[in-house]
Protein backbone atom coordinates (compact mmCIF):
# COMPACT_ATOMS: atom_id res chain seq x y z
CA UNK A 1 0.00 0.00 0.00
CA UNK A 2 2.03 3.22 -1.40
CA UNK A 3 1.30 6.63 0.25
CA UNK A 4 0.32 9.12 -2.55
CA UNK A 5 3.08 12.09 -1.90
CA UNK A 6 1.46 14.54 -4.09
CA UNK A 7 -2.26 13.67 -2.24
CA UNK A 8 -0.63 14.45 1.14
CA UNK A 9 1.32 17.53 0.07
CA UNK A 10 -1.82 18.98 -1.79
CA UNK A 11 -3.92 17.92 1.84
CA UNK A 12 -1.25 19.90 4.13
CA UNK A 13 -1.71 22.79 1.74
CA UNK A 14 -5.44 22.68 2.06
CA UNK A 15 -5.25 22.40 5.71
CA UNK A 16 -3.17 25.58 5.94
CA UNK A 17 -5.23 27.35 3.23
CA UNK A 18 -8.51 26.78 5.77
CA UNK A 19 -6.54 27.57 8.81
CA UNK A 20 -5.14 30.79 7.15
CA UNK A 21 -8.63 31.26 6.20
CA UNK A 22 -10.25 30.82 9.69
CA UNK A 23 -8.06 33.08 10.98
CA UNK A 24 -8.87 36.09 8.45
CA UNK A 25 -12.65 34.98 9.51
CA UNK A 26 -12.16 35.58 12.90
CA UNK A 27 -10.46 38.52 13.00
CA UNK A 28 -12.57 39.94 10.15
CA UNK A 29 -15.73 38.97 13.01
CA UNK A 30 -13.71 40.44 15.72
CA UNK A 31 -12.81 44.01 13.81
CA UNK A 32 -16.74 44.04 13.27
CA UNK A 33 -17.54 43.84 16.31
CA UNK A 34 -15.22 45.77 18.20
CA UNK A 35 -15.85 48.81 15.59
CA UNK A 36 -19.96 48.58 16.97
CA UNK A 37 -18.79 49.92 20.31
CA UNK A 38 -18.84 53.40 18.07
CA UNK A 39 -22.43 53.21 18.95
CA UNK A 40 -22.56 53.58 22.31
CA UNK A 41 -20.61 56.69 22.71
CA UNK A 42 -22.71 58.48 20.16
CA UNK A 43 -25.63 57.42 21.71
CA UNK A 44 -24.21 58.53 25.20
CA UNK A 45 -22.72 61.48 23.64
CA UNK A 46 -25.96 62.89 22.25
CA UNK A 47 -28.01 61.91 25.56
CA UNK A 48 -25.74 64.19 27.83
CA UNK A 49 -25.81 67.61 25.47
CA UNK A 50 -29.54 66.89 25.61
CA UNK A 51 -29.49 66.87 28.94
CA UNK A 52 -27.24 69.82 29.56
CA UNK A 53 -29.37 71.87 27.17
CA UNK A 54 -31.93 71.14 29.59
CA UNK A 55 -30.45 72.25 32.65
CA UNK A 56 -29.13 75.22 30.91
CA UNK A 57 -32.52 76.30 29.75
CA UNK A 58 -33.93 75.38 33.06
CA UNK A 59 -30.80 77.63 35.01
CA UNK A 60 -28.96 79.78 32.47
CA UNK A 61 -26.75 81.43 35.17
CA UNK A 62 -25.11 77.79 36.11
CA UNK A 63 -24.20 77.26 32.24
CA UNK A 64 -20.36 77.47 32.33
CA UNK A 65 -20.65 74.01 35.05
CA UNK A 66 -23.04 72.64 33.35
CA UNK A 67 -21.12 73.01 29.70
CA UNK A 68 -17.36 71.85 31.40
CA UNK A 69 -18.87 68.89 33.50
CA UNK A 70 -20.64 67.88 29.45
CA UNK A 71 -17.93 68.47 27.92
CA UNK A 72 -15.65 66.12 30.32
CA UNK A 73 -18.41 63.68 30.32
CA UNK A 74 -18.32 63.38 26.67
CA UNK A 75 -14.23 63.17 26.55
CA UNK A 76 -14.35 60.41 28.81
CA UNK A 77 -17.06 58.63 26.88
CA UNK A 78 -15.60 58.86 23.60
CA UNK A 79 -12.39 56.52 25.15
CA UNK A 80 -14.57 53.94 24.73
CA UNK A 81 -15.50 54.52 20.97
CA UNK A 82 -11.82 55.52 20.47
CA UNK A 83 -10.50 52.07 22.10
CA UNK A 84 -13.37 49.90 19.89
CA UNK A 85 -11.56 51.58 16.81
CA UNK A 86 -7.76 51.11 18.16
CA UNK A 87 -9.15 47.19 18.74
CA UNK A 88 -10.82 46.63 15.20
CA UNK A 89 -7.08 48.38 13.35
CA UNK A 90 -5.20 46.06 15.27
CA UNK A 91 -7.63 43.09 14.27
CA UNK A 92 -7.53 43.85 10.72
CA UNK A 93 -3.93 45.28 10.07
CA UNK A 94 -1.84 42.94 12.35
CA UNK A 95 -3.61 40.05 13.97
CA UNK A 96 -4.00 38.61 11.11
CA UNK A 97 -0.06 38.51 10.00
CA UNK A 98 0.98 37.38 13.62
CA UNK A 99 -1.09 34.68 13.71
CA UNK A 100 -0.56 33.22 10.59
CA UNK A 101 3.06 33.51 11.13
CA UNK A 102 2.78 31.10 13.96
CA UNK A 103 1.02 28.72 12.16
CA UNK A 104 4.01 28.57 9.18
């Protein structure tokens, strides 16, 4: 019983071809979702000027606090969005080389 050598080449390459290709799948997933949290921070974001517009119509003499503390609040919540874009790059740029480096 001989052992085909060009069958079990052509299978290794296959095998690497779908592991090279789950990898690009997953990170590709990953990028995705790590770009949606952009959402949240433009939701949040457009919540708190609401709000301070509120209070500002409510007590225009207290608007300089009200505008700083909003404009903090909405620093700190962008992080987030900035972070969930930082992630996704790094996904789709160099994830994908690293790990398929590893697997060579």
């Amino acid at each position: 019983m001989a052992i085909d050598m060009n069958a079990a080449s052509e299978a290794v390459q296959v095998a690497a071809l779908n592991a090279q290709a789950t990898i690009m799948a997953g990170c590709g997933i990953g990028a995705g979702l790590a770009l949606i949290a952009g959402i949240g921070p433009g939701i949040g974001e457009g919540y708190a000027v609401g709000k301070a517009c509120e209070a500002i119509g409510r007590q225009p003499e207290c608007r300089g606090q009200v505008t700083s503390t909003m404009i903090m609040g909405c620093a700190i919540a962008e992080t987030t969005g900035i972070y969930g874009f930082v992630t996704g790059l790094l996904l789709m740029l160099l994830a994908p080389g690293l790990f398929i480096r590893r697997l060579g």
